[in-house]
C-alpha atoms as a PDB file:
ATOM      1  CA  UNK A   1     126.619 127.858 117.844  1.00  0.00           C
ATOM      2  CA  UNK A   2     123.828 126.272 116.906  1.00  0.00           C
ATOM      3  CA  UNK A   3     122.950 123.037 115.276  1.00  0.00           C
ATOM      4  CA  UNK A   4     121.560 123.187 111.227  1.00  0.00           C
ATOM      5  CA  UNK A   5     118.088 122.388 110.752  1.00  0.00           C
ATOM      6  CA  UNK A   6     118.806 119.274 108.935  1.00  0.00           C
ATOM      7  CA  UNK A   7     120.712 117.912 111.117  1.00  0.00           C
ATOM      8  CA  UNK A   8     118.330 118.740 113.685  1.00  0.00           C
ATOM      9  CA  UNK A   9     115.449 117.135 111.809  1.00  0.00           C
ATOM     10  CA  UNK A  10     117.356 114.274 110.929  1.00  0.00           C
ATOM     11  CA  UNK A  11     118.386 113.561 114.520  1.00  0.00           C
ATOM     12  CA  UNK A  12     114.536 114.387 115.381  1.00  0.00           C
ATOM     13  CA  UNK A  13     113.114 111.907 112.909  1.00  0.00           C
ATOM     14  CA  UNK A  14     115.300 109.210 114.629  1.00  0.00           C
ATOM     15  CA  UNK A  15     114.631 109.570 117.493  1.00  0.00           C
ATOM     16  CA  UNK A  16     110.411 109.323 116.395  1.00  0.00           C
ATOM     17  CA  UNK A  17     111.473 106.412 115.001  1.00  0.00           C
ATOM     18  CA  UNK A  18     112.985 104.711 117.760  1.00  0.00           C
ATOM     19  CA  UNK A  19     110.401 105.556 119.692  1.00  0.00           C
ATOM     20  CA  UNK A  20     106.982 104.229 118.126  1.00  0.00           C
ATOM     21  CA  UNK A  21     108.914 100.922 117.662  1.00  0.00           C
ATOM     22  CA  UNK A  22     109.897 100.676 121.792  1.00  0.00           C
ATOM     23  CA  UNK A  23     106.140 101.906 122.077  1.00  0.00           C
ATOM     24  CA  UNK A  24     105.083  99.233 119.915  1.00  0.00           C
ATOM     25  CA  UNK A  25     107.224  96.646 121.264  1.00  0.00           C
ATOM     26  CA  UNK A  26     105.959  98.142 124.841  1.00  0.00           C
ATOM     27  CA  UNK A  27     102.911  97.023 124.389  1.00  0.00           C
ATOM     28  CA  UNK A  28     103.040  93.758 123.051  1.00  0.00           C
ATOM     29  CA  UNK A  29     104.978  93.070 125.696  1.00  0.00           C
ATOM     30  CA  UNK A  30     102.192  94.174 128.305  1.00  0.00           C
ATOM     31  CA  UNK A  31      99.324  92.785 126.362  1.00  0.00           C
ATOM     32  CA  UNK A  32     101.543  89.441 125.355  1.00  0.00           C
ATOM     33  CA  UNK A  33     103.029  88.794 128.890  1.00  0.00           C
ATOM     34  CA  UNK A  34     101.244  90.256 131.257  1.00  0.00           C
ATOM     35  CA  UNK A  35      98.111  89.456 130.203  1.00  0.00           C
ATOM     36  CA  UNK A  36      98.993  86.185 129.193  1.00  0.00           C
ATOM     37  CA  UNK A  37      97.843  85.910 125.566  1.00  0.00           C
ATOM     38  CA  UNK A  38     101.117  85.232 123.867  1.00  0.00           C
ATOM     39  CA  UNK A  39     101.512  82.108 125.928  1.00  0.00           C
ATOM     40  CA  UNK A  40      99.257  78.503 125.396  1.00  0.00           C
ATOM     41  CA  UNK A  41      98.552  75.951 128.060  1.00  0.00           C
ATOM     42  CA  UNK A  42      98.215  72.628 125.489  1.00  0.00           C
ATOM     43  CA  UNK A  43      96.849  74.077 122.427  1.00  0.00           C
ATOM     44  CA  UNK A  44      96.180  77.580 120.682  1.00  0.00           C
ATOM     45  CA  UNK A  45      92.975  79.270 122.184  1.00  0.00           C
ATOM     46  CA  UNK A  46      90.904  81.651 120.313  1.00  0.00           C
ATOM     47  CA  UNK A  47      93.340  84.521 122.805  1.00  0.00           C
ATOM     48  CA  UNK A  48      96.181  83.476 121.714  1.00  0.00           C
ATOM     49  CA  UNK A  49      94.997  83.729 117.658  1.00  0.00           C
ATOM     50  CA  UNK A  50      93.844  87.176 118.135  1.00  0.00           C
ATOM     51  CA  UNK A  51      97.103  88.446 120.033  1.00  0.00           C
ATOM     52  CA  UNK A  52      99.658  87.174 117.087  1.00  0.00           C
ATOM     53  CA  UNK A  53      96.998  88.520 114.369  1.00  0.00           C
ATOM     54  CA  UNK A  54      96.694  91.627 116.101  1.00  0.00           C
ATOM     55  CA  UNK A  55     100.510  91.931 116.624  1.00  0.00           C
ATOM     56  CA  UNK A  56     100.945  91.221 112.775  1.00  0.00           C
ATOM     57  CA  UNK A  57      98.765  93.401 111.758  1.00  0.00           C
ATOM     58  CA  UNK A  58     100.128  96.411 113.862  1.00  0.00           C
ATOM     59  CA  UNK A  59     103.868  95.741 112.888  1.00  0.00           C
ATOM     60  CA  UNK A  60     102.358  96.026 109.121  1.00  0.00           C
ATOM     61  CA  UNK A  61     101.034  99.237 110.161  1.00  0.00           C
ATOM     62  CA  UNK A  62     104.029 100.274 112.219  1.00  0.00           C
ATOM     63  CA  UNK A  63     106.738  99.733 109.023  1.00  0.00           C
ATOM     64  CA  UNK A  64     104.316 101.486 106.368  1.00  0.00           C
ATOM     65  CA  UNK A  65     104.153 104.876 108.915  1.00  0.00           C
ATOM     66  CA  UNK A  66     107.651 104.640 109.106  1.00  0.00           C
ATOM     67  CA  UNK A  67     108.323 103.945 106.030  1.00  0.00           C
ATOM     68  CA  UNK A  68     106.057 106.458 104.854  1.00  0.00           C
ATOM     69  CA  UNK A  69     107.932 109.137 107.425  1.00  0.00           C
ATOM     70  CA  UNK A  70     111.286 108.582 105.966  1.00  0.00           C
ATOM     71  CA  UNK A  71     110.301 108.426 102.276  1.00  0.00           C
ATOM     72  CA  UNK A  72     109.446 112.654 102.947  1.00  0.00           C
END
């Protein structure tokens, strides 16, 4: 007994999905955190600007492939 193809490729394109957003949030994480660019000492440096831009910009990215993979 095998499973359908659908239901394979449905199961498949959730698993993608959940995946490129832990990779995503992996990495902000490590770049955020670790290297100390989400955080400020007494005001915003130049760092910290870039980081939350960048981050923006990549979750933009992130939801339009995704939304993009589901629309199919």
């Amino acid at each position: 007994m095998g499973m359908e193809d659908e239901t394979r490729d449905f199961l498949v394109l959730i698993i993608q999905t959940i995946s490129w957003i832990l990779l995503w949030m992996m990495l902000n994480v490590y770049v955020g955190i670790y290297k100390d660019y989400a955080f400020f000492d007494q005001r915003l440096n130049w760092t910290n600007y870039l980081f939350y831009a960048g981050s923006l910009i990549s979750l933009f990215f992130l939801v339009r492939f995704l939304w993009r993979k589901w629309k199919l």
